[in-house]
PDB file of N, CA and C in Angstrom:
ATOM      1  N   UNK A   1      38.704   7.336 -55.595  1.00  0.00           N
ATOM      2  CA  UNK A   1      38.478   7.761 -54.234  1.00  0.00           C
ATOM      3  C   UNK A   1      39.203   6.811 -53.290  1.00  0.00           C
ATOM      4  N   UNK A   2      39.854   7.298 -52.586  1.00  0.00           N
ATOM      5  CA  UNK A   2      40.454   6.542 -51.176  1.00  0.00           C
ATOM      6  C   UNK A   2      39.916   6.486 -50.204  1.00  0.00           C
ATOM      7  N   UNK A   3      40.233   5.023 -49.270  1.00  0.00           N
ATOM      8  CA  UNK A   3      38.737   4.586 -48.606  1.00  0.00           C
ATOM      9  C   UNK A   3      40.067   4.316 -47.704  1.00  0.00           C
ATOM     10  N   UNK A   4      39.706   4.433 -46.356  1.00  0.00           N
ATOM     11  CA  UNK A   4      40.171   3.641 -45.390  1.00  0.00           C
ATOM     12  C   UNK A   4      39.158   3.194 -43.942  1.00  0.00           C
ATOM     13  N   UNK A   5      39.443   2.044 -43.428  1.00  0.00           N
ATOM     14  CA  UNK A   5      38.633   1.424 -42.360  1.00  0.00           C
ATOM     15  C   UNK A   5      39.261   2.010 -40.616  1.00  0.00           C
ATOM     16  N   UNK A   6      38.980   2.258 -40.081  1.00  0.00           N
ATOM     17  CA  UNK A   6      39.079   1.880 -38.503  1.00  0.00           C
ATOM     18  C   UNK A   6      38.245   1.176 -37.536  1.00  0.00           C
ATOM     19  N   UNK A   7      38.773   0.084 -37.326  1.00  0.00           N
ATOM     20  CA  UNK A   7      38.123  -1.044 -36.379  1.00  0.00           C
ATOM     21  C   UNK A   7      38.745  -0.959 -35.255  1.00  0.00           C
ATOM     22  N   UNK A   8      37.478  -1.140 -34.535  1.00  0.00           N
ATOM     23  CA  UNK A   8      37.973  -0.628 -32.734  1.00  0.00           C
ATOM     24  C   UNK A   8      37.079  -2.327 -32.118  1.00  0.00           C
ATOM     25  N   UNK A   9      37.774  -2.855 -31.261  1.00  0.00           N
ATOM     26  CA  UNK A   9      37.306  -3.733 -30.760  1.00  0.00           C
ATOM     27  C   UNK A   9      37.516  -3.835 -28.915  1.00  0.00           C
ATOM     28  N   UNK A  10      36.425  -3.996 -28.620  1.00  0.00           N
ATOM     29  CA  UNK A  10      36.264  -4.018 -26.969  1.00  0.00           C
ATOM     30  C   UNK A  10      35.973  -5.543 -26.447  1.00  0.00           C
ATOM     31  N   UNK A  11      36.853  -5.528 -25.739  1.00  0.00           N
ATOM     32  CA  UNK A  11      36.803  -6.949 -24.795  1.00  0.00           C
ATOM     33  C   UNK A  11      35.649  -6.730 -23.615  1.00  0.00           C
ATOM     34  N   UNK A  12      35.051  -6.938 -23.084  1.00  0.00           N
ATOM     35  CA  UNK A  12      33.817  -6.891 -21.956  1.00  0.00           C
ATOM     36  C   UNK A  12      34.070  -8.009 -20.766  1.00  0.00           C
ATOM     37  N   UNK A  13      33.773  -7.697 -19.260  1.00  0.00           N
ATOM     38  CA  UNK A  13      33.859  -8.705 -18.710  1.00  0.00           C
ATOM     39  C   UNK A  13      32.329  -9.341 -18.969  1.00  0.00           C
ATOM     40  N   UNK A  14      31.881 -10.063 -17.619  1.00  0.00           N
ATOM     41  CA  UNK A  14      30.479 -10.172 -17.425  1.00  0.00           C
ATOM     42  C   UNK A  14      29.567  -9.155 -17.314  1.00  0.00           C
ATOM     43  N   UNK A  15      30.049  -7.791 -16.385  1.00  0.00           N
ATOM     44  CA  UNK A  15      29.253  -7.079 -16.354  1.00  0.00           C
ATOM     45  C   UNK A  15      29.190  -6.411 -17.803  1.00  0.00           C
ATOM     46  N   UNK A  16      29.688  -6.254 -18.700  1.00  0.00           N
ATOM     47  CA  UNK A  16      30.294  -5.614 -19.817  1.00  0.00           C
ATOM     48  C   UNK A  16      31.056  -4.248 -19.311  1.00  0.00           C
ATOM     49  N   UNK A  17      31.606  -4.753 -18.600  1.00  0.00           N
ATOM     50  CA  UNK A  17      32.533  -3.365 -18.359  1.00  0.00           C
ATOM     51  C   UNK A  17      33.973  -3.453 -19.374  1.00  0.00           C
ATOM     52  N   UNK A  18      34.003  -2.465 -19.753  1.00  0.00           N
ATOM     53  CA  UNK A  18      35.612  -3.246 -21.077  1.00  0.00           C
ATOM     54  C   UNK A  18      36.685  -3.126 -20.077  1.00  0.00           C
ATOM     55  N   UNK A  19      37.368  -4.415 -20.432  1.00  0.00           N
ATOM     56  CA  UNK A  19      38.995  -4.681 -19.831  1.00  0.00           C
ATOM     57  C   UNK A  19      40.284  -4.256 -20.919  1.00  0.00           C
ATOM     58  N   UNK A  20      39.759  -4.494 -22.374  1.00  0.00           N
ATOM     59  CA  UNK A  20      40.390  -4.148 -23.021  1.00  0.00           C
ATOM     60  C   UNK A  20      40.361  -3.624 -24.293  1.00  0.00           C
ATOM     61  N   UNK A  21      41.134  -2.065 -24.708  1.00  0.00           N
ATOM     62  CA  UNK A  21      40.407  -1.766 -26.165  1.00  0.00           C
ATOM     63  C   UNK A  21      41.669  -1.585 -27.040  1.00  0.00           C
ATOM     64  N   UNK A  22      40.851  -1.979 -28.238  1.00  0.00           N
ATOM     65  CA  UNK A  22      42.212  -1.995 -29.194  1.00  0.00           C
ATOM     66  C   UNK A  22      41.794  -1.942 -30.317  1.00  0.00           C
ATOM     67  N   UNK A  23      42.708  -1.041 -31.341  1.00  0.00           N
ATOM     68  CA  UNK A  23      42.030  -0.210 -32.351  1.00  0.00           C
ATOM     69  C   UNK A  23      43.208  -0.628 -33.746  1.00  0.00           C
ATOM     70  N   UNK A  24      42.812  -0.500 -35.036  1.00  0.00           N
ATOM     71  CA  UNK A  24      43.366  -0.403 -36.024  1.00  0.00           C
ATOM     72  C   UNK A  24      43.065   0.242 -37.289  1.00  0.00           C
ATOM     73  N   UNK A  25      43.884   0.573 -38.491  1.00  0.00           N
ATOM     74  CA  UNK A  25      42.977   1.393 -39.520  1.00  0.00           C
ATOM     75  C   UNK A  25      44.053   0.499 -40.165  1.00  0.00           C
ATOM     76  N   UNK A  26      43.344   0.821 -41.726  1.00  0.00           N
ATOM     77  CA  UNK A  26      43.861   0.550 -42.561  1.00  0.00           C
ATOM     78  C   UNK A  26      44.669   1.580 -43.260  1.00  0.00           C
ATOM     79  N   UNK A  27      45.014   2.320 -42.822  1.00  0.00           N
ATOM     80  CA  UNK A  27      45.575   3.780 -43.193  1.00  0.00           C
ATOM     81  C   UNK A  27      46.768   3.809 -42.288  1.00  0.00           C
ATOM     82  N   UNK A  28      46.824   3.236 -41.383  1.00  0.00           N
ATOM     83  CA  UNK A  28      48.070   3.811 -40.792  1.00  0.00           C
ATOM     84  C   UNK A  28      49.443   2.943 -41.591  1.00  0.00           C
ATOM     85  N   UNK A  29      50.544   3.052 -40.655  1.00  0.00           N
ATOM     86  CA  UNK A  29      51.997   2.910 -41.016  1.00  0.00           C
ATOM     87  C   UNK A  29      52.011   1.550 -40.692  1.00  0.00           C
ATOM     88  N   UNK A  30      51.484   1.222 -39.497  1.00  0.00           N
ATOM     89  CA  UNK A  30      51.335  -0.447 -39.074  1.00  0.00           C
ATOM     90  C   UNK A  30      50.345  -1.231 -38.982  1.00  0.00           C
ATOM     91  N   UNK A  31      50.352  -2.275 -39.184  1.00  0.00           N
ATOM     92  CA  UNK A  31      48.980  -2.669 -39.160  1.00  0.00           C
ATOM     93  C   UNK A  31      48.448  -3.402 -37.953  1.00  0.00           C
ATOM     94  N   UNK A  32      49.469  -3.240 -37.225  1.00  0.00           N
ATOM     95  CA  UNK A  32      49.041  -4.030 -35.869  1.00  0.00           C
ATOM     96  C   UNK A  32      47.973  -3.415 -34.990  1.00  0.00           C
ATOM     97  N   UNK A  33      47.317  -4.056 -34.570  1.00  0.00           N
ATOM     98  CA  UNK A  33      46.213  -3.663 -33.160  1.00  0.00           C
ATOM     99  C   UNK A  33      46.923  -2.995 -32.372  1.00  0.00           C
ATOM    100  N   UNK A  34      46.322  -1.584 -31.822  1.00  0.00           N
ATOM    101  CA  UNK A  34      46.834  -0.548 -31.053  1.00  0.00           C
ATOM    102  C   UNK A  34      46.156  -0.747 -29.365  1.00  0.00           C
ATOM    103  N   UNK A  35      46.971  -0.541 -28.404  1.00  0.00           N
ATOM    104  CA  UNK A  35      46.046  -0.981 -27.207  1.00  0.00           C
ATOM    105  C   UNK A  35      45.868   0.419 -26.781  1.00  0.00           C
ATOM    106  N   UNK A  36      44.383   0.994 -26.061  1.00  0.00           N
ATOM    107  CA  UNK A  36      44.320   1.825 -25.764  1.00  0.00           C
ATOM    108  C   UNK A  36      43.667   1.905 -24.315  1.00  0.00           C
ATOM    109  N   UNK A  37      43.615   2.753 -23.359  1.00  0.00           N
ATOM    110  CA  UNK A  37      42.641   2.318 -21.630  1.00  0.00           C
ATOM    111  C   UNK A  37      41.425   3.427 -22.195  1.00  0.00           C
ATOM    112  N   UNK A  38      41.433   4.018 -23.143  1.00  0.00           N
ATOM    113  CA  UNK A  38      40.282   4.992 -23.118  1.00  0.00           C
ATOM    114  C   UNK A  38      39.896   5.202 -24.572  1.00  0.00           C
ATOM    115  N   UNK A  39      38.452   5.996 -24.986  1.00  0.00           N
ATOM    116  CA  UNK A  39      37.885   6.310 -25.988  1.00  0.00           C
ATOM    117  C   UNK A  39      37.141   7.014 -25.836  1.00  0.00           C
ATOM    118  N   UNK A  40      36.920   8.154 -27.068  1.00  0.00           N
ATOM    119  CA  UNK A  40      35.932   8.580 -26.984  1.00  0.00           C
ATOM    120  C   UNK A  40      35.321   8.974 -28.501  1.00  0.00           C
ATOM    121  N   UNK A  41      34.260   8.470 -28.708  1.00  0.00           N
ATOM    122  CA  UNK A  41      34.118   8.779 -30.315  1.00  0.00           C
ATOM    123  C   UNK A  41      32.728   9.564 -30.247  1.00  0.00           C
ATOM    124  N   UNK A  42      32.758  10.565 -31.239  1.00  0.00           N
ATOM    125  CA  UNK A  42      31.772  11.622 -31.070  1.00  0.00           C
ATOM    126  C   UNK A  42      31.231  11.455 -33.266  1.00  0.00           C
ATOM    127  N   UNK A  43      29.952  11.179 -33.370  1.00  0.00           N
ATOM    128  CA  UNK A  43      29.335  11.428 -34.828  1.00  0.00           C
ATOM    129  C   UNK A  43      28.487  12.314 -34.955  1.00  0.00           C
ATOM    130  N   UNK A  44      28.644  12.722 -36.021  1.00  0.00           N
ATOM    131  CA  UNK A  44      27.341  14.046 -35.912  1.00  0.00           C
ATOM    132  C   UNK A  44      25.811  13.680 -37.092  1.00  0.00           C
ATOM    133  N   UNK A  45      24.935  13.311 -36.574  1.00  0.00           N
ATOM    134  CA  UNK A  45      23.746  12.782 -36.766  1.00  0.00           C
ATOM    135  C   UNK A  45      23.583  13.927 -37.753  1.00  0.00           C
ATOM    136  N   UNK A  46      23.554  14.640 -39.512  1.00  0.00           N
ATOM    137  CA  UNK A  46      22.601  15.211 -39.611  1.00  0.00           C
ATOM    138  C   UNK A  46      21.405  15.361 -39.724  1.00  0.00           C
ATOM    139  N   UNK A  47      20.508  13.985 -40.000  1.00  0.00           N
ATOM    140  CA  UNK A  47      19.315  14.400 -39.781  1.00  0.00           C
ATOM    141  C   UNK A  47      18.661  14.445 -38.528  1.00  0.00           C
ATOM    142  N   UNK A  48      18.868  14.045 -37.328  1.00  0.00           N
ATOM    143  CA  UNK A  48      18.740  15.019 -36.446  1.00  0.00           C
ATOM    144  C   UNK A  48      19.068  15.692 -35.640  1.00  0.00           C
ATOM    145  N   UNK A  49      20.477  16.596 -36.034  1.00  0.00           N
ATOM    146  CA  UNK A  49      21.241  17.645 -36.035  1.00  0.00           C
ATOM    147  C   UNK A  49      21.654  17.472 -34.474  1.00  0.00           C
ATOM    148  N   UNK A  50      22.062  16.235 -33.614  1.00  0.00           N
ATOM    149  CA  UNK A  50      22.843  15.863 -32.841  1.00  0.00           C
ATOM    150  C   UNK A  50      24.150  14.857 -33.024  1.00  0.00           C
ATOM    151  N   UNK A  51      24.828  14.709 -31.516  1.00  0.00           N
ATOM    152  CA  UNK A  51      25.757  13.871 -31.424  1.00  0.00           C
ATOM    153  C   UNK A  51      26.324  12.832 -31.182  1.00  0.00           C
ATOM    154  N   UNK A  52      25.868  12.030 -31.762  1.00  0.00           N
ATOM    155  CA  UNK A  52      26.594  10.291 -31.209  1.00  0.00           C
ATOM    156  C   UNK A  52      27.515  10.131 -30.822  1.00  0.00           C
ATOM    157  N   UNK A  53      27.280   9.662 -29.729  1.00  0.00           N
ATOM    158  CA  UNK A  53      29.226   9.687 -28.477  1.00  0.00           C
ATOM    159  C   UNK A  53      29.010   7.925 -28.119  1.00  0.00           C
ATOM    160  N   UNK A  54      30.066   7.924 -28.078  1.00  0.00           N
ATOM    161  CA  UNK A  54      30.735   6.185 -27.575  1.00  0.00           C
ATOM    162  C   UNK A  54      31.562   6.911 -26.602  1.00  0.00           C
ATOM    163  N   UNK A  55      31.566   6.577 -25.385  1.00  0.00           N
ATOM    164  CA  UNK A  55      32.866   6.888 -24.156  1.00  0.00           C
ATOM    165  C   UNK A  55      32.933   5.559 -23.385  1.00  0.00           C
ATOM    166  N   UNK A  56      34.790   5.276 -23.753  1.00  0.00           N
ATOM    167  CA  UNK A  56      34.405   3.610 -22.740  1.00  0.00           C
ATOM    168  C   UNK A  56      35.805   4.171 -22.040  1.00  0.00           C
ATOM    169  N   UNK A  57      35.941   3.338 -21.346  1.00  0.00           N
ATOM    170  CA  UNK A  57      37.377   3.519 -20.425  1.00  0.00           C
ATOM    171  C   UNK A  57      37.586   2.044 -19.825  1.00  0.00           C
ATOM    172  N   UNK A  58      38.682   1.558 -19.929  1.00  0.00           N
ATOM    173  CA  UNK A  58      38.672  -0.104 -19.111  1.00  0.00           C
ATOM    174  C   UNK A  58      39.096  -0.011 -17.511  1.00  0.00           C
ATOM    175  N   UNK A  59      38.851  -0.702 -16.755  1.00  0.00           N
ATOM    176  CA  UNK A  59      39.509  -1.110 -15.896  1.00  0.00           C
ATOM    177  C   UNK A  59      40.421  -0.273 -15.235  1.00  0.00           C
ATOM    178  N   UNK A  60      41.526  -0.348 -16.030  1.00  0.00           N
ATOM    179  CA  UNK A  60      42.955  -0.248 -15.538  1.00  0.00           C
ATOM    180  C   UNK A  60      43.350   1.117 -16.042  1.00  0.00           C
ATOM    181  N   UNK A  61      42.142   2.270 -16.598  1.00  0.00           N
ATOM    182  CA  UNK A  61      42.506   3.315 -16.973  1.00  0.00           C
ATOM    183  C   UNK A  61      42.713   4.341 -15.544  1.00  0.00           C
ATOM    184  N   UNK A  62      43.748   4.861 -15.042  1.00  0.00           N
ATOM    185  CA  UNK A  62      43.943   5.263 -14.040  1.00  0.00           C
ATOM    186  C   UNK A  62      43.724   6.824 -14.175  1.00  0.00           C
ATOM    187  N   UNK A  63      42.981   7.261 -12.538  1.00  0.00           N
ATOM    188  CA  UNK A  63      42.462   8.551 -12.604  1.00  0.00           C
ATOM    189  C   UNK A  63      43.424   9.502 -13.336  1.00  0.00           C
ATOM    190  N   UNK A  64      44.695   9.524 -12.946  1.00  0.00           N
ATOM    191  CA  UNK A  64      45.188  10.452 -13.353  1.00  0.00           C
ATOM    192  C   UNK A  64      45.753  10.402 -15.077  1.00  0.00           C
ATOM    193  N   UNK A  65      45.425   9.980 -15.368  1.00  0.00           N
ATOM    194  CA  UNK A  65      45.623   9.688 -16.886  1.00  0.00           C
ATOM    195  C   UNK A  65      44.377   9.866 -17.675  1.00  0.00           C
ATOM    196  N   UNK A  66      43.197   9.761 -17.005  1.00  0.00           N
ATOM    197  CA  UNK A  66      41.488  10.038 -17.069  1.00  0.00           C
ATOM    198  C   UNK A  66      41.922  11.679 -17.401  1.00  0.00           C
ATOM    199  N   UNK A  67      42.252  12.405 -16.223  1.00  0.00           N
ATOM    200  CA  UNK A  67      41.992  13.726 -16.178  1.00  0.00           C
ATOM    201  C   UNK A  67      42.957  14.686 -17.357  1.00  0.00           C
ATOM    202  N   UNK A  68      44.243  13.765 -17.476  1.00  0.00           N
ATOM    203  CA  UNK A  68      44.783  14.022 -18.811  1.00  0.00           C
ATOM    204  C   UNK A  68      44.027  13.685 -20.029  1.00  0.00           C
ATOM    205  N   UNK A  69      43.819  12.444 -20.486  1.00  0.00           N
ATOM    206  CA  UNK A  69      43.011  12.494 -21.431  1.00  0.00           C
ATOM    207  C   UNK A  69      42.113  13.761 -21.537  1.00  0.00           C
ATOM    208  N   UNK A  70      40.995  13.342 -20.670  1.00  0.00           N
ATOM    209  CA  UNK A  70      39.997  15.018 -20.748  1.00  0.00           C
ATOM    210  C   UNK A  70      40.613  16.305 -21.188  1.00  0.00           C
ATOM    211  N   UNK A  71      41.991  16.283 -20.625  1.00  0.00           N
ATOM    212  CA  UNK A  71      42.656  17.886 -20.931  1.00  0.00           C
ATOM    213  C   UNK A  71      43.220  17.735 -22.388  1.00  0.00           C
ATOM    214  N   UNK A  72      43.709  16.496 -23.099  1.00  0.00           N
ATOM    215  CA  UNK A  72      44.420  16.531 -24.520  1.00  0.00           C
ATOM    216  C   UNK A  72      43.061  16.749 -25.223  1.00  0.00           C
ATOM    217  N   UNK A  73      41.714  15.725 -24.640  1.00  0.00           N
ATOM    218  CA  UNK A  73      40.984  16.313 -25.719  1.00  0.00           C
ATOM    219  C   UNK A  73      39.972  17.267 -25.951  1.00  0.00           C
ATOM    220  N   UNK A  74      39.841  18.190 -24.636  1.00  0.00           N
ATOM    221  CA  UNK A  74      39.591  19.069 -24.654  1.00  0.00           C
ATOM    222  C   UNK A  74      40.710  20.030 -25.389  1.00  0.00           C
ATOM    223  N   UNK A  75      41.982  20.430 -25.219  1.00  0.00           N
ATOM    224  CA  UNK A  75      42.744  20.677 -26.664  1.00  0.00           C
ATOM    225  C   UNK A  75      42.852  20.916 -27.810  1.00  0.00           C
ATOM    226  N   UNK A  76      42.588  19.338 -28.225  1.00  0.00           N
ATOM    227  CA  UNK A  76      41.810  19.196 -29.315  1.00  0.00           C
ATOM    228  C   UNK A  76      41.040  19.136 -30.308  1.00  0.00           C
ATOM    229  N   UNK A  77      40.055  19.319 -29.373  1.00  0.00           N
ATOM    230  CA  UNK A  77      38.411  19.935 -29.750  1.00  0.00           C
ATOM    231  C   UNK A  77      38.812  21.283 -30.238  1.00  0.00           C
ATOM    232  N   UNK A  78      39.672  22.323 -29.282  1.00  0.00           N
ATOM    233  CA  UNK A  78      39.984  23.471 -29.667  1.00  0.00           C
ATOM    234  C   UNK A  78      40.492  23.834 -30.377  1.00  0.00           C
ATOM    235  N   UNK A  79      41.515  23.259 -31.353  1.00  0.00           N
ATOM    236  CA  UNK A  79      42.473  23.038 -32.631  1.00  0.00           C
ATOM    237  C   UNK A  79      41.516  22.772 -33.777  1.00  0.00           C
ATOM    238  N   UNK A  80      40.626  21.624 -33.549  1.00  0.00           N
ATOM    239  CA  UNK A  80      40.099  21.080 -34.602  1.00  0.00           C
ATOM    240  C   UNK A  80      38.803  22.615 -34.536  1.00  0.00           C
ATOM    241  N   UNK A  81      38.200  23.054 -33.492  1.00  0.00           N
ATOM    242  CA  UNK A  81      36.651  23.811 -34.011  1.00  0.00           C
ATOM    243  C   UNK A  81      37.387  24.685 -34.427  1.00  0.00           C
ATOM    244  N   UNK A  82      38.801  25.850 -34.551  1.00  0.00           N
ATOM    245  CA  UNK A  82      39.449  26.753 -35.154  1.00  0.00           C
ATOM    246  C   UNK A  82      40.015  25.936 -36.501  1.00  0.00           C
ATOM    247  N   UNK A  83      39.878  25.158 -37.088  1.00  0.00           N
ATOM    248  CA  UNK A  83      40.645  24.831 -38.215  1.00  0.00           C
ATOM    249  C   UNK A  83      39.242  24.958 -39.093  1.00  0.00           C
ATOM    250  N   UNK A  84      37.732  24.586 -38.367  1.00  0.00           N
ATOM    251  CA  UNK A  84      36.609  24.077 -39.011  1.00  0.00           C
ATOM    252  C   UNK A  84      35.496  25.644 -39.456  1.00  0.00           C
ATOM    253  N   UNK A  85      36.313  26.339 -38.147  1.00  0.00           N
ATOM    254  CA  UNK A  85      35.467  27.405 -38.144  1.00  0.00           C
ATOM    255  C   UNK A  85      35.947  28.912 -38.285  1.00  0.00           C
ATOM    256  N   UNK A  86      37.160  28.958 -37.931  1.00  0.00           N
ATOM    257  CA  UNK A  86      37.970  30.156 -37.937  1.00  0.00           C
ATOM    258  C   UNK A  86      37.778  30.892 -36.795  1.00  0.00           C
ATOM    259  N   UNK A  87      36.836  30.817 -35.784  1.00  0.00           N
ATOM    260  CA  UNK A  87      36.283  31.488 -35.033  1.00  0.00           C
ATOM    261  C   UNK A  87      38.000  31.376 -33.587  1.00  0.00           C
ATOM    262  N   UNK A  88      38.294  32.334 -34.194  1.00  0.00           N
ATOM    263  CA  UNK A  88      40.037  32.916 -33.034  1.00  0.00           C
ATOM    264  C   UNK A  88      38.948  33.614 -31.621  1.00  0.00           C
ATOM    265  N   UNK A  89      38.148  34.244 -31.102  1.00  0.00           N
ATOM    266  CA  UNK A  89      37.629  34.413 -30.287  1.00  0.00           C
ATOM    267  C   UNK A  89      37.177  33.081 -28.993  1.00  0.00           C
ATOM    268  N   UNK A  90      36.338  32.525 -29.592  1.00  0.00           N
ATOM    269  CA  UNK A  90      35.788  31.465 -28.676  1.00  0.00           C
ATOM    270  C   UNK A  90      36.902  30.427 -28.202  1.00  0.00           C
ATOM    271  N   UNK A  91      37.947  29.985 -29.349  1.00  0.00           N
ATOM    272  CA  UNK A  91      38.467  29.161 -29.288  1.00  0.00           C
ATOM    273  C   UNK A  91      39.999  29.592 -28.219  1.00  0.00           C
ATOM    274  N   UNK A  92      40.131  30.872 -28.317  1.00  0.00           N
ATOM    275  CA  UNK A  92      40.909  31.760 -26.912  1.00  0.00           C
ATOM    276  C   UNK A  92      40.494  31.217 -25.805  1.00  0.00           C
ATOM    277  N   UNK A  93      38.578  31.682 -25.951  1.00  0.00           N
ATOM    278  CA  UNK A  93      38.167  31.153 -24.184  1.00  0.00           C
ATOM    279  C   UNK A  93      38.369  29.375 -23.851  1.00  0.00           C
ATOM    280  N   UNK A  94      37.893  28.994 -24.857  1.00  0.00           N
ATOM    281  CA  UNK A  94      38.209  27.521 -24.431  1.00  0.00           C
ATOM    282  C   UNK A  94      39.622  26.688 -23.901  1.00  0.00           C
ATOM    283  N   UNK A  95      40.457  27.613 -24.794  1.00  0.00           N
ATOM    284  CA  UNK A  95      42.180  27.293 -24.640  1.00  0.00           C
ATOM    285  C   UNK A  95      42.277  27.508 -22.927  1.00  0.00           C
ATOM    286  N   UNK A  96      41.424  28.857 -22.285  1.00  0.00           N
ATOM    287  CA  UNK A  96      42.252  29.307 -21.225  1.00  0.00           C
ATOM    288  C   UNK A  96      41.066  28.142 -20.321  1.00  0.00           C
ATOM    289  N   UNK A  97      39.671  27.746 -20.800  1.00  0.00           N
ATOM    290  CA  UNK A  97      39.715  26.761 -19.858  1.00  0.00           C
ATOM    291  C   UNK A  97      40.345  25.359 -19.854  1.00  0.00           C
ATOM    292  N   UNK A  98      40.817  25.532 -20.711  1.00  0.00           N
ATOM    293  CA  UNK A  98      41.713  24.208 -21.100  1.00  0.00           C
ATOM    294  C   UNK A  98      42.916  24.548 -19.637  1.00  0.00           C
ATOM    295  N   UNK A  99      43.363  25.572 -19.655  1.00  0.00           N
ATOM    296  CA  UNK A  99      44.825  26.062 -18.663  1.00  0.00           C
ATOM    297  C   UNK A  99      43.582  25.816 -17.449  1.00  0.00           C
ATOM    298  N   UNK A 100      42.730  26.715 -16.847  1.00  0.00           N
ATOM    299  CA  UNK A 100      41.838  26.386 -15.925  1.00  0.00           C
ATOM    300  C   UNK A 100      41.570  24.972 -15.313  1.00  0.00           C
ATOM    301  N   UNK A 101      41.252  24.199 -16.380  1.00  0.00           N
ATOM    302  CA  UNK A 101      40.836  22.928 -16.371  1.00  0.00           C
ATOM    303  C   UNK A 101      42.380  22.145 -15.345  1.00  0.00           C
ATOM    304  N   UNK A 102      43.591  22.068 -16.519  1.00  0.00           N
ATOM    305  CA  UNK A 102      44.577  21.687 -16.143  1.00  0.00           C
ATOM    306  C   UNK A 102      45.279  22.700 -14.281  1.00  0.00           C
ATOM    307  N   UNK A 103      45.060  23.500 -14.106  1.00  0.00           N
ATOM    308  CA  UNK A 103      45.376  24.345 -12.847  1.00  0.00           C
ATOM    309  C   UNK A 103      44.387  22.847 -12.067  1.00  0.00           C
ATOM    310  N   UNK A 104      43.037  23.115 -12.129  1.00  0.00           N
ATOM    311  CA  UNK A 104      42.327  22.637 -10.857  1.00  0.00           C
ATOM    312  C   UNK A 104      42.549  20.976 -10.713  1.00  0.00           C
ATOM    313  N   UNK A 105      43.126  20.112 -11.731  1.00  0.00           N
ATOM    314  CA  UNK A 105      43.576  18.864 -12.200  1.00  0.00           C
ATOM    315  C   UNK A 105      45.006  18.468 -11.722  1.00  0.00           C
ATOM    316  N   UNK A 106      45.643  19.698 -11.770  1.00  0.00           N
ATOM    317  CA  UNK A 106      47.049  19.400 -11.414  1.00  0.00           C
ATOM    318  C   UNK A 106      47.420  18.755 -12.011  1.00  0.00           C
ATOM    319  N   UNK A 107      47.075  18.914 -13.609  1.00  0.00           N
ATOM    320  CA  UNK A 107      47.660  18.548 -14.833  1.00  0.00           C
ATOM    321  C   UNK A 107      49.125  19.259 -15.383  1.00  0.00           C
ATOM    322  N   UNK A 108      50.342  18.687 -15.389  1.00  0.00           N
ATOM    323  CA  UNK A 108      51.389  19.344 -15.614  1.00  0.00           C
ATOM    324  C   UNK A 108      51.283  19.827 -17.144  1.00  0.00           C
ATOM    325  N   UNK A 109      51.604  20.796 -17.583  1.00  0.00           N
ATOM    326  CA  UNK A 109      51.747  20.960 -18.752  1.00  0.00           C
ATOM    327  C   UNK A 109      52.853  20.705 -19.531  1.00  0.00           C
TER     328      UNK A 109
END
């Protein structure tokens, strides 16, 4: 069986607000620490059939790169629940609020 790690590490000021995040796996191509301004990690609890979310953002993550993020991973979400579920219906409506989303964002596509 093949095992790989991802370690994510957050810098905090005083308030613990993170200044800086930076991520690595043991799976990738490099092994260097990746710098990132945002995160969002989502687990799915089954025994009690909810979702564990981590959402940090540092500092210096700027709005308009906020509202992109939101739109890649809203995207995303939509790629991955059609690969998990097959469901071509729902994942239509979500795509077009994905376009919705990006219209009222003035997210370029």
């Amino acid at each position: 069986m093949k095992k790989a790690e991802i370690k994510i590490t957050v810098e905090l000021d005083d308030n613990n607000v993170p200044e800086n995040i930076t991520w690595e796996s043991t799976d990738a191509e490099t092994q260097e620490r990746l710098a990132a301004k945002a995160m969002m990690l989502s687990l799915w609890d089954h025994n009690y059939k909810n979702a564990l979310r981590i959402d940090l953002w540092t500092k210096e993550m700027p709005v308009d790169e906020m509202k992109r993020f939101f739109y890649e991973t809203l995207q995303t979400m939509a790629d991955s629940f059609l690969r998990a579920t097959g469901e071509t219906n729902i994942v239509e409506d979500l795509r077009d609020y994905c376009a919705h989303f990006a219209e009222k964002m003035e997210i370029k596509q």
